[in-house]
PDB file of N, CA and C in Angstrom:
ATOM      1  N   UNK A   1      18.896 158.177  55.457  1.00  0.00           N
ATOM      2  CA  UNK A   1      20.208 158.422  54.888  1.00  0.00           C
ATOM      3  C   UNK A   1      20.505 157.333  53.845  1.00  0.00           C
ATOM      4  N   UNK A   2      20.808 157.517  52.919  1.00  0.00           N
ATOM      5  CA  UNK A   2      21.095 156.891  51.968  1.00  0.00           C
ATOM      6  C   UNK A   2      22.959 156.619  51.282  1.00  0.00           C
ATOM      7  N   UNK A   3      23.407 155.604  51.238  1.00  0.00           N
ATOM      8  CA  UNK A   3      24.733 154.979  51.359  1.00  0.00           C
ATOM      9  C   UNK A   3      25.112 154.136  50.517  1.00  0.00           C
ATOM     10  N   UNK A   4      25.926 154.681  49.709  1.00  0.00           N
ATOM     11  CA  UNK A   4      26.650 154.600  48.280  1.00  0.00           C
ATOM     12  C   UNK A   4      27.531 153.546  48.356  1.00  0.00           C
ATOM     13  N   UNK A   5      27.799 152.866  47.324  1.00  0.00           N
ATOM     14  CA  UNK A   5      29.216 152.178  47.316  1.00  0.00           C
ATOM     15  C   UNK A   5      30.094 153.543  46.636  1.00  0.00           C
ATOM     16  N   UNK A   6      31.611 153.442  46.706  1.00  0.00           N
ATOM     17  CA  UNK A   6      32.345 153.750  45.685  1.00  0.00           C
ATOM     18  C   UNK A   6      31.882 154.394  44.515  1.00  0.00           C
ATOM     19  N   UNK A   7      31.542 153.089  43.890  1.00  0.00           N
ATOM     20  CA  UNK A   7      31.696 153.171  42.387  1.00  0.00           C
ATOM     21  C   UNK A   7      30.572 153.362  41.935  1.00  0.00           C
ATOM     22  N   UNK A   8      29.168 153.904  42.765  1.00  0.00           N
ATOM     23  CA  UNK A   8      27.835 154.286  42.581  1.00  0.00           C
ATOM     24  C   UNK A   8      28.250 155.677  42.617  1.00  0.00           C
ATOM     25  N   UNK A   9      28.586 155.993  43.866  1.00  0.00           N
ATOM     26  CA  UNK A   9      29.709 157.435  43.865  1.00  0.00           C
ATOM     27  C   UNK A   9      30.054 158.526  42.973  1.00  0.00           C
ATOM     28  N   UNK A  10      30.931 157.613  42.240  1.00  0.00           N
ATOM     29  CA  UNK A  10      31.721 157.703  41.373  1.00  0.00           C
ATOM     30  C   UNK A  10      30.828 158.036  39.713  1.00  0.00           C
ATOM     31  N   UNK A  11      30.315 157.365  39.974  1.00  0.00           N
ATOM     32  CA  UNK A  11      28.897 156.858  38.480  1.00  0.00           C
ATOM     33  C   UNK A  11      27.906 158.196  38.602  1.00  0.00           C
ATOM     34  N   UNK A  12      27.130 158.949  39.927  1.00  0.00           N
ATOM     35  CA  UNK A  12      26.622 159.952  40.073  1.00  0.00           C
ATOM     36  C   UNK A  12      27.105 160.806  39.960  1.00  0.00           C
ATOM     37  N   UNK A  13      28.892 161.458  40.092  1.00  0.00           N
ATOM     38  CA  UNK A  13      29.272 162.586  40.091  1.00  0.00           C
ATOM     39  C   UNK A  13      29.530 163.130  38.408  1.00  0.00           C
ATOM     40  N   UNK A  14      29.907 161.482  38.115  1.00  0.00           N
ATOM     41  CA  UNK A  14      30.228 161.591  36.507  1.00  0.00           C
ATOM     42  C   UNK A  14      28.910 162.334  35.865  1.00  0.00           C
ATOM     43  N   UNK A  15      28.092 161.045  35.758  1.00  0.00           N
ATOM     44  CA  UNK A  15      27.244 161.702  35.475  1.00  0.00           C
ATOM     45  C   UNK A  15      26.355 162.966  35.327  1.00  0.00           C
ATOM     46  N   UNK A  16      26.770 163.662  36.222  1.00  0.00           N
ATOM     47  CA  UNK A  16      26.583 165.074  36.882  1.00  0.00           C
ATOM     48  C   UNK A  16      26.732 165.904  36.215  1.00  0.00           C
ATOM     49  N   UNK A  17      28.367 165.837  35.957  1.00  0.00           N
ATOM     50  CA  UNK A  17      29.783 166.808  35.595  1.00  0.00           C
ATOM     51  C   UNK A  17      30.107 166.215  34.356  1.00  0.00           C
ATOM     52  N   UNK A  18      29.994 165.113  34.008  1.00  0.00           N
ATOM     53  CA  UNK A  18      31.127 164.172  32.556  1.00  0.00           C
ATOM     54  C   UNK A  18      30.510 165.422  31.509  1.00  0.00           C
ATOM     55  N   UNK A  19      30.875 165.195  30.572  1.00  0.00           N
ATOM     56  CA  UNK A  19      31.010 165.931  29.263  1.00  0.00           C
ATOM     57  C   UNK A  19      30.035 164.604  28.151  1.00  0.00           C
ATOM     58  N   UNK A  20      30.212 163.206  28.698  1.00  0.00           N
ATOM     59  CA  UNK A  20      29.608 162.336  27.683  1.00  0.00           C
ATOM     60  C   UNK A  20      29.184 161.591  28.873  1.00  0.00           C
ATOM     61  N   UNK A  21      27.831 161.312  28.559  1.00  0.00           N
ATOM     62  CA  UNK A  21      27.123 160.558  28.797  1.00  0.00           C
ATOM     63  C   UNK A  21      27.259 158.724  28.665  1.00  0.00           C
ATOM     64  N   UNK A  22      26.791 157.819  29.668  1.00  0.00           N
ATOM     65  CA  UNK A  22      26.681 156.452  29.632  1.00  0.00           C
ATOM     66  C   UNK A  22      26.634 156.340  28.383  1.00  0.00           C
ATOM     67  N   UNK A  23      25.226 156.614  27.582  1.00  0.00           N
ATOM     68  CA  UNK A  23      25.325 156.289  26.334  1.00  0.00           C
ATOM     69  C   UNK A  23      25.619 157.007  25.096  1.00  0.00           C
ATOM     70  N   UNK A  24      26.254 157.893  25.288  1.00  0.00           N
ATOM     71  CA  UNK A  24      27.316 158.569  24.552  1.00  0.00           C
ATOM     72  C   UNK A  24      28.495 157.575  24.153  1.00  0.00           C
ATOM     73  N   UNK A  25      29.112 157.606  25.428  1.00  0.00           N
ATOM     74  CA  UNK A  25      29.969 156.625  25.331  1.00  0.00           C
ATOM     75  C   UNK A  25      29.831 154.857  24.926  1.00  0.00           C
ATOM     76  N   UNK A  26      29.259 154.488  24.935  1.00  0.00           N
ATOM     77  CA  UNK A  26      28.976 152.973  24.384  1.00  0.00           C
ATOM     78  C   UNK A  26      28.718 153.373  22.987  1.00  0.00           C
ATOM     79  N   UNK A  27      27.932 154.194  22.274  1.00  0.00           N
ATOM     80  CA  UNK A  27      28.160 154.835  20.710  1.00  0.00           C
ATOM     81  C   UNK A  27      29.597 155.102  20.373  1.00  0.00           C
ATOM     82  N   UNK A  28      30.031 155.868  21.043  1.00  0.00           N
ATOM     83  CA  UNK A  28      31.308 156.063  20.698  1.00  0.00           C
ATOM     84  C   UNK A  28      32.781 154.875  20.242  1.00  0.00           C
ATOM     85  N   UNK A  29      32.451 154.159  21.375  1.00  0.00           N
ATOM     86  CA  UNK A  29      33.093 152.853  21.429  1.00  0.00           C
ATOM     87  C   UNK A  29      32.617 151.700  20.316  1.00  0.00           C
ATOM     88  N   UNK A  30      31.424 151.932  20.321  1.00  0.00           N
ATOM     89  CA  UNK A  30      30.970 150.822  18.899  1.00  0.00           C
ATOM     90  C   UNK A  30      31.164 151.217  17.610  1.00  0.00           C
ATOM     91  N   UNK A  31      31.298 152.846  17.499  1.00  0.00           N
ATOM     92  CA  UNK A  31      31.896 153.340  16.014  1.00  0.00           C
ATOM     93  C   UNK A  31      33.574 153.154  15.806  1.00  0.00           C
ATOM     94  N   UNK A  32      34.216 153.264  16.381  1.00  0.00           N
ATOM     95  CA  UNK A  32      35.713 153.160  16.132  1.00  0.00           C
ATOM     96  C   UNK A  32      36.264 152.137  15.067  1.00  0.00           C
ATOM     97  N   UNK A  33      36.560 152.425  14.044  1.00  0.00           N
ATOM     98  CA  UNK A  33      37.261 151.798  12.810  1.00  0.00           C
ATOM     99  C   UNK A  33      38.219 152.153  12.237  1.00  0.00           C
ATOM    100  N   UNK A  34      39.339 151.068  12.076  1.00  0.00           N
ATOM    101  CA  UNK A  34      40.546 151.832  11.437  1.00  0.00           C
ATOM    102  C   UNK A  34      40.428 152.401  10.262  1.00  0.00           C
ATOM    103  N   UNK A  35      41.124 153.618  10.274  1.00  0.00           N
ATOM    104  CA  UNK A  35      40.933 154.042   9.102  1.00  0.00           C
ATOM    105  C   UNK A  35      42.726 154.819   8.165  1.00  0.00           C
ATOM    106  N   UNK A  36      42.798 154.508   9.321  1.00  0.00           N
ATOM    107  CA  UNK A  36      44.392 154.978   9.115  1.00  0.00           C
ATOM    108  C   UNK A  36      45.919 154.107   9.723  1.00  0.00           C
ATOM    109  N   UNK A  37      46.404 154.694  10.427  1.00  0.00           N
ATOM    110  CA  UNK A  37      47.617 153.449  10.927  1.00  0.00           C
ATOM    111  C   UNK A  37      46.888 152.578  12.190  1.00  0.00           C
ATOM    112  N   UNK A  38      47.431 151.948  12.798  1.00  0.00           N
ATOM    113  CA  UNK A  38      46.996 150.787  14.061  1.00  0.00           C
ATOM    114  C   UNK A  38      47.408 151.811  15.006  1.00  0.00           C
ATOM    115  N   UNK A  39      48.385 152.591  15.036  1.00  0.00           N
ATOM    116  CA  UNK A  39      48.351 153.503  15.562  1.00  0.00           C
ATOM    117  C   UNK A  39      47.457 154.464  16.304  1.00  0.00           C
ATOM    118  N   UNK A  40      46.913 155.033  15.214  1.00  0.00           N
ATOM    119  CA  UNK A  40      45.973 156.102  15.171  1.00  0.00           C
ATOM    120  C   UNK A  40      44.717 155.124  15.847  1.00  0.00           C
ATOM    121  N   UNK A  41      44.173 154.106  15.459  1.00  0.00           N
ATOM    122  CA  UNK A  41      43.119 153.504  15.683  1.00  0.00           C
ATOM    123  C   UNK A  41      43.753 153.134  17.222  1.00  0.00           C
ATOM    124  N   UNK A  42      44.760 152.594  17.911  1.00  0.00           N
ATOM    125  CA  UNK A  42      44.809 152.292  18.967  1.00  0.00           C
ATOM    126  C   UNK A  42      44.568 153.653  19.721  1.00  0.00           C
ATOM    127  N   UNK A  43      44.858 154.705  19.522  1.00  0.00           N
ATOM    128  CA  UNK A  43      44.473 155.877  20.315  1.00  0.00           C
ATOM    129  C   UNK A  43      42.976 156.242  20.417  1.00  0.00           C
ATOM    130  N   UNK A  44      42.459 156.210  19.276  1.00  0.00           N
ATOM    131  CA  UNK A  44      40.997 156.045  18.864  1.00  0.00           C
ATOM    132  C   UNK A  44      40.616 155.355  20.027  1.00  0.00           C
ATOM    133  N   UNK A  45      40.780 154.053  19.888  1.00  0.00           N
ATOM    134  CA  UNK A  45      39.741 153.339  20.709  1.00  0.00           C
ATOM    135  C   UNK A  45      40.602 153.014  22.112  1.00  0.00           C
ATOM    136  N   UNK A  46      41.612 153.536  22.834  1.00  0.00           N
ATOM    137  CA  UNK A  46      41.856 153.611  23.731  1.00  0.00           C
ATOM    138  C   UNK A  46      40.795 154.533  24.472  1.00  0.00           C
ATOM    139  N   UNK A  47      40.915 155.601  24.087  1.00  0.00           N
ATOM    140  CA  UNK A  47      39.907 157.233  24.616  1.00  0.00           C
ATOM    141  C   UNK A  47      38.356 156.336  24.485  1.00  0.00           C
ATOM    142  N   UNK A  48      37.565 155.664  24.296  1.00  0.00           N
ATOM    143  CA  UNK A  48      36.766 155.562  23.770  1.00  0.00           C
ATOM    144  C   UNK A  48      36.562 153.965  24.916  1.00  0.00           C
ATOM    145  N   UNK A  49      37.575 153.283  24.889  1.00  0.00           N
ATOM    146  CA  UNK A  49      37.593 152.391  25.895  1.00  0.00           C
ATOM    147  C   UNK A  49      37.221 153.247  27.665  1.00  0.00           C
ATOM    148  N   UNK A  50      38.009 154.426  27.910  1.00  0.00           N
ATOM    149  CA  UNK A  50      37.931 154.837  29.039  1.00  0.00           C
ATOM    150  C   UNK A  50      37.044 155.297  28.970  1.00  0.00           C
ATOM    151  N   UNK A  51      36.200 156.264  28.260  1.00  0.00           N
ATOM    152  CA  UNK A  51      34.672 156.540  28.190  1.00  0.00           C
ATOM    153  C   UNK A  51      33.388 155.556  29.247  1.00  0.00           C
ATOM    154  N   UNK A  52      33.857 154.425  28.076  1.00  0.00           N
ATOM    155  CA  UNK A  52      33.133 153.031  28.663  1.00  0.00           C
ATOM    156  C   UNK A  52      33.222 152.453  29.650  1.00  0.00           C
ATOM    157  N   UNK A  53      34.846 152.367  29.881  1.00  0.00           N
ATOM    158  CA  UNK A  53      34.728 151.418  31.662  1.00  0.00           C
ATOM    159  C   UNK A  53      34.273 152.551  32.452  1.00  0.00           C
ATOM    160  N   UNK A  54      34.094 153.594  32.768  1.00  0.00           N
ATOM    161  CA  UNK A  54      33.546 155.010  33.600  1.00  0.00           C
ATOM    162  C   UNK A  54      32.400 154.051  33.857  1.00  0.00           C
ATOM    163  N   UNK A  55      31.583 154.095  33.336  1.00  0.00           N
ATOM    164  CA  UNK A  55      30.433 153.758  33.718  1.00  0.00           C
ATOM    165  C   UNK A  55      29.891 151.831  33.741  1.00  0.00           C
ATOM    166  N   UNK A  56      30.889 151.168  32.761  1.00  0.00           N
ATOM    167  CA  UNK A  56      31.076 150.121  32.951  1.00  0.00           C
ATOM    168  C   UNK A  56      32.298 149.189  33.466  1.00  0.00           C
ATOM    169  N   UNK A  57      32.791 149.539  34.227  1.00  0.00           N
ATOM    170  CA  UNK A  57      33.508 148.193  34.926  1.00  0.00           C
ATOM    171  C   UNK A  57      33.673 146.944  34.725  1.00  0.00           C
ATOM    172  N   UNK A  58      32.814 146.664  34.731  1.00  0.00           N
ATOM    173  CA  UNK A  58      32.504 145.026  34.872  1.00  0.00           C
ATOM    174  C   UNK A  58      32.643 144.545  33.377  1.00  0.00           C
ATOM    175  N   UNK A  59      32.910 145.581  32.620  1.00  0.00           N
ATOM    176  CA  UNK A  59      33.622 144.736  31.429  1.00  0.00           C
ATOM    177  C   UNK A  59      34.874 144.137  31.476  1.00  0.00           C
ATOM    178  N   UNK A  60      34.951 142.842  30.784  1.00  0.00           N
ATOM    179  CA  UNK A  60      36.295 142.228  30.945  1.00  0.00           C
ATOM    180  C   UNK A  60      37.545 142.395  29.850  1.00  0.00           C
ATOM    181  N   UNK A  61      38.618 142.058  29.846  1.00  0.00           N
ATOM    182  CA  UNK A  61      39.289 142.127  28.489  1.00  0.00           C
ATOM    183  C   UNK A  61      39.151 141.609  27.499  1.00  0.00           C
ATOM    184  N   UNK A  62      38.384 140.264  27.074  1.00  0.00           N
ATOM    185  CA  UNK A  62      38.332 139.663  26.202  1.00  0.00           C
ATOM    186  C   UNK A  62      36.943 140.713  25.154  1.00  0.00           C
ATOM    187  N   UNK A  63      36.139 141.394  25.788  1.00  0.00           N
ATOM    188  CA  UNK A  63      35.520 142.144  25.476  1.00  0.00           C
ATOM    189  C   UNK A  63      36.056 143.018  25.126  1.00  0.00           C
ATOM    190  N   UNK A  64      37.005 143.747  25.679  1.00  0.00           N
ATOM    191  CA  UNK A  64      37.828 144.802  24.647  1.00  0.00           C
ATOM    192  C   UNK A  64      38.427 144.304  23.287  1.00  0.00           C
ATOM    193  N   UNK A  65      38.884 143.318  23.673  1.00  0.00           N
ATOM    194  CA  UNK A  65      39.871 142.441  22.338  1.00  0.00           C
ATOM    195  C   UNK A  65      39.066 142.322  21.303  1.00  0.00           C
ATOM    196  N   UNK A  66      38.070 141.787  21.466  1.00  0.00           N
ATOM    197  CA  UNK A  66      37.301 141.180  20.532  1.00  0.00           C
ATOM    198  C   UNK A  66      36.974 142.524  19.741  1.00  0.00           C
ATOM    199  N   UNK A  67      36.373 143.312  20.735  1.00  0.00           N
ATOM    200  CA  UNK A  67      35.940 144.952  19.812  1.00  0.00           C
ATOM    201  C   UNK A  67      36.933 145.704  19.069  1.00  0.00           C
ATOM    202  N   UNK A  68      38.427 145.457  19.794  1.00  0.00           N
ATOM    203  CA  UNK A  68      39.440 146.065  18.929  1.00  0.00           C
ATOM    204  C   UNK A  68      40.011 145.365  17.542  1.00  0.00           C
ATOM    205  N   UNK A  69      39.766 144.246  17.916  1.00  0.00           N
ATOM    206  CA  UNK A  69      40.164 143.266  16.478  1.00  0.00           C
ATOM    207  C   UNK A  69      39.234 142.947  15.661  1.00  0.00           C
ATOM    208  N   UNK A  70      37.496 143.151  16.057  1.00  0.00           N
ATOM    209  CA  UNK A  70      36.737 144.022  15.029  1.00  0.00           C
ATOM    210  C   UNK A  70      36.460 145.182  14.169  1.00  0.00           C
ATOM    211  N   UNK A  71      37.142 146.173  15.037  1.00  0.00           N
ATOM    212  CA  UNK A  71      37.434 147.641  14.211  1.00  0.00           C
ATOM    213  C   UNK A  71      38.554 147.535  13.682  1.00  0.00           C
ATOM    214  N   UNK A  72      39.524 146.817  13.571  1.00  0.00           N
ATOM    215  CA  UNK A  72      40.801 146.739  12.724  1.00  0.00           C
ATOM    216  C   UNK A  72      40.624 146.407  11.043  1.00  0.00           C
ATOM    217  N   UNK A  73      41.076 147.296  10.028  1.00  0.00           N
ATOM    218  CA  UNK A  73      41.105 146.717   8.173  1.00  0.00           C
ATOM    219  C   UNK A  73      41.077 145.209   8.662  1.00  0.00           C
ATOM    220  N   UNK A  74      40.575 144.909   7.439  1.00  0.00           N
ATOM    221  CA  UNK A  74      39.711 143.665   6.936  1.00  0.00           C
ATOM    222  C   UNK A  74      41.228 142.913   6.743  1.00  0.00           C
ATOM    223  N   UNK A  75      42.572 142.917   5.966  1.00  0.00           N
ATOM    224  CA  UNK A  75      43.584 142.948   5.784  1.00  0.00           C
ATOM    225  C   UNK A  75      44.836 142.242   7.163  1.00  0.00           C
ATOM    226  N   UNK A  76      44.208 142.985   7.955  1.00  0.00           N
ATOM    227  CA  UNK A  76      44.999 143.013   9.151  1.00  0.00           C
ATOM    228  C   UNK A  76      43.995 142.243  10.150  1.00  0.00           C
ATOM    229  N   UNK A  77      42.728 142.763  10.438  1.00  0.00           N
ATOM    230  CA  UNK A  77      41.909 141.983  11.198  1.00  0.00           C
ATOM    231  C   UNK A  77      42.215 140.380  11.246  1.00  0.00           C
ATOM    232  N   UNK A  78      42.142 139.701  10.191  1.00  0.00           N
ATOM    233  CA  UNK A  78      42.134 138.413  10.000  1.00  0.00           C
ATOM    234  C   UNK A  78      43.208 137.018  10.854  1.00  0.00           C
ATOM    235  N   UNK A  79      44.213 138.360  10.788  1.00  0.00           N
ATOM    236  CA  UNK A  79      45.964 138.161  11.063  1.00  0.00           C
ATOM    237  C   UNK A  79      45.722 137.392  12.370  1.00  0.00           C
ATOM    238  N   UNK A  80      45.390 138.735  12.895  1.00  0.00           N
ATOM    239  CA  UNK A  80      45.472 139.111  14.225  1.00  0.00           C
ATOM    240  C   UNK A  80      44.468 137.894  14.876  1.00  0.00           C
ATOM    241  N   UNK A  81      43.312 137.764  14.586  1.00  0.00           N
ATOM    242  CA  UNK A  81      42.069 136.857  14.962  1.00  0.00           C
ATOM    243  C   UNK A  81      42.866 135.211  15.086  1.00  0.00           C
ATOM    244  N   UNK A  82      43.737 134.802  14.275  1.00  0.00           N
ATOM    245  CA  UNK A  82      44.062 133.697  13.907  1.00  0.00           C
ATOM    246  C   UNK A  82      45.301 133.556  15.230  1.00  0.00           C
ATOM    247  N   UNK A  83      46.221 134.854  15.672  1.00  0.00           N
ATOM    248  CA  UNK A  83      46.595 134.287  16.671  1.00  0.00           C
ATOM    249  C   UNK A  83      45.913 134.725  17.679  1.00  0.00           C
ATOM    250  N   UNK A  84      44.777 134.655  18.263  1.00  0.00           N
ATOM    251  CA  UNK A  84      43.834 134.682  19.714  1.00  0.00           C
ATOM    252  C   UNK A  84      44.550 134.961  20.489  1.00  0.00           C
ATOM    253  N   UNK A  85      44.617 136.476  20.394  1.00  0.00           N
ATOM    254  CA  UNK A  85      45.331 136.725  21.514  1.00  0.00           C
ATOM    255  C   UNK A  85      44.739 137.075  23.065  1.00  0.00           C
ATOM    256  N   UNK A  86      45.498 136.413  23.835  1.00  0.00           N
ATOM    257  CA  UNK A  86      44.744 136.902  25.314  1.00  0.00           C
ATOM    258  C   UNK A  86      44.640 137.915  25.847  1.00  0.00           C
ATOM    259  N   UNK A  87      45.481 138.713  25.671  1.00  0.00           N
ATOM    260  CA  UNK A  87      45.341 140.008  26.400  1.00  0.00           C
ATOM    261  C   UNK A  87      45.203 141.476  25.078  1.00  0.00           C
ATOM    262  N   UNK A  88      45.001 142.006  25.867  1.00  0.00           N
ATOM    263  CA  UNK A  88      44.792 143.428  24.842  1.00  0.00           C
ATOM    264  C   UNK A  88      46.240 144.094  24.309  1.00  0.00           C
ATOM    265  N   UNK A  89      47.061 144.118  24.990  1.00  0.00           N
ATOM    266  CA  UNK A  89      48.102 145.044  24.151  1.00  0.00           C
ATOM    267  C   UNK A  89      48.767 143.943  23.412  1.00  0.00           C
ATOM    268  N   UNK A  90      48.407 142.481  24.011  1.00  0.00           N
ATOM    269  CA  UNK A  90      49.111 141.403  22.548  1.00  0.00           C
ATOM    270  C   UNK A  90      48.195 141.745  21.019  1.00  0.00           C
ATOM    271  N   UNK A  91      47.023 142.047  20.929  1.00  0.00           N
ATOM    272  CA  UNK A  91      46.343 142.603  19.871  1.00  0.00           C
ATOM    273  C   UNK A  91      47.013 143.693  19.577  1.00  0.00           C
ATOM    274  N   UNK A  92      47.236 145.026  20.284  1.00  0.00           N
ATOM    275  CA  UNK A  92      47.863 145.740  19.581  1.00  0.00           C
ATOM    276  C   UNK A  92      49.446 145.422  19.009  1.00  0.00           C
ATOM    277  N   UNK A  93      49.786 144.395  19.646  1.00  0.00           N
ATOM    278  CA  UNK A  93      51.341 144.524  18.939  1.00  0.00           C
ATOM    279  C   UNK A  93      51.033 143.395  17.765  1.00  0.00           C
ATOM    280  N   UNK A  94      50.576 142.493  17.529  1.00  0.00           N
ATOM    281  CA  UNK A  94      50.123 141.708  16.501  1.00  0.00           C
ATOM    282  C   UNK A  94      49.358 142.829  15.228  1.00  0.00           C
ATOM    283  N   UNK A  95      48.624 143.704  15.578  1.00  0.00           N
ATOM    284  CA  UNK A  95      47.920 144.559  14.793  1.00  0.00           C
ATOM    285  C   UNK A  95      49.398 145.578  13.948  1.00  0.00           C
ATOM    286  N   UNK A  96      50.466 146.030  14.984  1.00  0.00           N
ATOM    287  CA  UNK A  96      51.160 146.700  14.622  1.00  0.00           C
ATOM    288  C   UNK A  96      52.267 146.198  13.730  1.00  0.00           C
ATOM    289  N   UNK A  97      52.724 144.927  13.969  1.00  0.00           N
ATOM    290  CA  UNK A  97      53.383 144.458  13.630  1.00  0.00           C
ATOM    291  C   UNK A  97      52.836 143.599  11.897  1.00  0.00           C
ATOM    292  N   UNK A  98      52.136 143.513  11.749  1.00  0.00           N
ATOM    293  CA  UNK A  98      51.071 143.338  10.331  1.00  0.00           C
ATOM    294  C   UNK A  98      51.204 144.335   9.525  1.00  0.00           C
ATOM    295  N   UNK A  99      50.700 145.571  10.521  1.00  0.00           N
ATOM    296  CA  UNK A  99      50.806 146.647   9.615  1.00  0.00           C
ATOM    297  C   UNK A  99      52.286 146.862   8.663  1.00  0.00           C
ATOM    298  N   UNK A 100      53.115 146.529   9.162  1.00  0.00           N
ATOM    299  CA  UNK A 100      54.091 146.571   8.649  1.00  0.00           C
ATOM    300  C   UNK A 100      54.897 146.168   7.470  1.00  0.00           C
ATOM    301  N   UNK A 101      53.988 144.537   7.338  1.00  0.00           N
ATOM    302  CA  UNK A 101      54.311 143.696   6.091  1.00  0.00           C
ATOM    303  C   UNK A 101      53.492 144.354   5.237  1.00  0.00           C
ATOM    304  N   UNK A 102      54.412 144.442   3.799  1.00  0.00           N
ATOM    305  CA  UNK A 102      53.878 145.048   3.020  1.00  0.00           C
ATOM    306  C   UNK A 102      52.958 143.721   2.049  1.00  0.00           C
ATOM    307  N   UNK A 103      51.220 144.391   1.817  1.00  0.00           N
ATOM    308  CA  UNK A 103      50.651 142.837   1.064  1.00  0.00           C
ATOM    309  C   UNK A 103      51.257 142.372  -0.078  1.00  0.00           C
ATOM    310  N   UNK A 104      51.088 141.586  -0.745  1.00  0.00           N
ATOM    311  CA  UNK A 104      51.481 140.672  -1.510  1.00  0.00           C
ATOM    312  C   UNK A 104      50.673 141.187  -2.547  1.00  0.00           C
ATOM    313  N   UNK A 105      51.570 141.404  -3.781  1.00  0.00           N
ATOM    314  CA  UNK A 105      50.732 142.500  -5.035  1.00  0.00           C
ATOM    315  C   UNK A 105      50.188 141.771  -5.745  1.00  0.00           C
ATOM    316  N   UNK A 106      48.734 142.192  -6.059  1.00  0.00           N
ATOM    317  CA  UNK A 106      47.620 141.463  -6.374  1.00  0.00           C
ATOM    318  C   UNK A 106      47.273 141.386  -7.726  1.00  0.00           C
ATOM    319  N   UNK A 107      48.801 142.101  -8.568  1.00  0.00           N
ATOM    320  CA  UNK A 107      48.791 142.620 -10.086  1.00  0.00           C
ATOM    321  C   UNK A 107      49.346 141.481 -10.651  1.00  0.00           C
ATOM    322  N   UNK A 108      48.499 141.265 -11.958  1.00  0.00           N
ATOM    323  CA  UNK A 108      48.700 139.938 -12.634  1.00  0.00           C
ATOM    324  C   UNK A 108      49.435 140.658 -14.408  1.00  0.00           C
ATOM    325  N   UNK A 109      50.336 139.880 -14.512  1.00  0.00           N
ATOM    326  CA  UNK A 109      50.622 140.111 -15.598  1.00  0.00           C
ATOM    327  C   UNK A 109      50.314 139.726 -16.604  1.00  0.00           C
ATOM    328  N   UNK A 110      50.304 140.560 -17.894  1.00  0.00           N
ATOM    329  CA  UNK A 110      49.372 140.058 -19.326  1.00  0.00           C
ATOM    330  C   UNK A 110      50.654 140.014 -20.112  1.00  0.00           C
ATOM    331  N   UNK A 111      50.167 138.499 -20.529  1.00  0.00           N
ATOM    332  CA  UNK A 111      51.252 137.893 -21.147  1.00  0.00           C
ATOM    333  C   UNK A 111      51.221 138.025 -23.110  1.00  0.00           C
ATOM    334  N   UNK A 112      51.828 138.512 -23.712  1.00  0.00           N
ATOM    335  CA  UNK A 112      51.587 138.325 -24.665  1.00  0.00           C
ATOM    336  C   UNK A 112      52.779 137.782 -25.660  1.00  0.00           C
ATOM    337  N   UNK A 113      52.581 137.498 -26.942  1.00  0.00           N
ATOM    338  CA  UNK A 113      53.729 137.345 -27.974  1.00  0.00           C
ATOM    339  C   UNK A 113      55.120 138.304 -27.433  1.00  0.00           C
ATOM    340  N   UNK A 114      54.541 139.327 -27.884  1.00  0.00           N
ATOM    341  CA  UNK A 114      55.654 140.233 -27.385  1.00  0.00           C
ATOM    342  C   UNK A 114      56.522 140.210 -26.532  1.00  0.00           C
ATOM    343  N   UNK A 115      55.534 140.356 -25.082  1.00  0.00           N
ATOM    344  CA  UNK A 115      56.610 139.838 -23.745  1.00  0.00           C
ATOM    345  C   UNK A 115      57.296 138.464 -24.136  1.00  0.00           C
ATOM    346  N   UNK A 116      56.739 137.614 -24.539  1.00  0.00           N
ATOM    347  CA  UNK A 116      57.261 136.553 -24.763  1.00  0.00           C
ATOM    348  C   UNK A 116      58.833 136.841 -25.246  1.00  0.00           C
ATOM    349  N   UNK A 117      58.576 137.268 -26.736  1.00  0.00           N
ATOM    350  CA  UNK A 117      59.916 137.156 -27.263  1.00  0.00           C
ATOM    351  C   UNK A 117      60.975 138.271 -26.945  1.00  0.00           C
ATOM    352  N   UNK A 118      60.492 138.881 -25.975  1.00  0.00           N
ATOM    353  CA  UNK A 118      61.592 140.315 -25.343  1.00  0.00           C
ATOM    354  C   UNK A 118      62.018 139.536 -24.155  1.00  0.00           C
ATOM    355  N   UNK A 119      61.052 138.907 -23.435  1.00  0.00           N
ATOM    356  CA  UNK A 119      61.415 137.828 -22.180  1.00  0.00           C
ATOM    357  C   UNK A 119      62.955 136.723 -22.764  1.00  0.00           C
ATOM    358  N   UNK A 120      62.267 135.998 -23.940  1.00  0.00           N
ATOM    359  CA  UNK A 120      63.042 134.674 -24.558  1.00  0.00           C
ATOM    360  C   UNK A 120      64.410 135.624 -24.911  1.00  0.00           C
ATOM    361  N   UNK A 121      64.397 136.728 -25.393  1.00  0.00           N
ATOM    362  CA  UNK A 121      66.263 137.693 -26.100  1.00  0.00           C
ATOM    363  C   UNK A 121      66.427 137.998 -24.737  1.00  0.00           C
ATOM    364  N   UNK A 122      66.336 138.576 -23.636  1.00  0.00           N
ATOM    365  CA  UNK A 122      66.579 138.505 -22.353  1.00  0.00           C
ATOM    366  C   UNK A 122      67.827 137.487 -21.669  1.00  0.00           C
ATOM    367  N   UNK A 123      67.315 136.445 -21.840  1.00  0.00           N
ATOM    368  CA  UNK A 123      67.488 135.389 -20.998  1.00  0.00           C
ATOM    369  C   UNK A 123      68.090 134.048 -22.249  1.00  0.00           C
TER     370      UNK A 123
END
């Protein structure tokens, strides 16, 4: 007779019946990139997180964090990294809350005579 834990159990039936596979899911989870709001990407890789602990557990949070504040824009990623956050939904509210500030416009103005002296009758 042969005698399961739980979560061996649990791991055989999935496997059985799941729709995605162990390594289905770890693909799945390593593609996730924002591509749209923090939003959208937190749903993304929420679904994609539960995939993964199914068959992995023994992952911890700092392992989620790290993967979610790697798939986050380049823009926002940075933000977020700088305050280290400990737990996972402090990443998402740091991620969300970024999203929000609008960037700092990267348009340079060309200065010429002209502007000059329409600037100088101006003012």
């Amino acid at each position: 007779m042969l005698l399961l834990t739980w979560l061996q159990f649990c791991a055989l039936i999935t496997n059985r019946f799941g729709e995605v596979s162990s390594f289905d899911a770890m693909e799945q989870f390593q593609s996730p990139h924002q591509v749209s709001t923090v939003a959208q990407y937190i749903d993304q890789f929420e679904k994609s997180m539960v995939l993964l602990k199914k068959d992995n557990p023994y992952f911890e949070e700092p392992f989620f964090i790290a993967s979610f504040v790697r798939g986050l824009k380049q823009d926002i990623k940075h933000f977020v990294k700088c305050h280290q956050p400990k737990k996972l939904l402090d990443a998402y509210w740091y991620a969300r809350q970024l999203e929000q500030v609008e960037p700092p416009n990267k348009k340079t103005a060309v200065v010429t005579s002209t502007t000059k002296a329409t600037f100088q009758q101006e003012f």
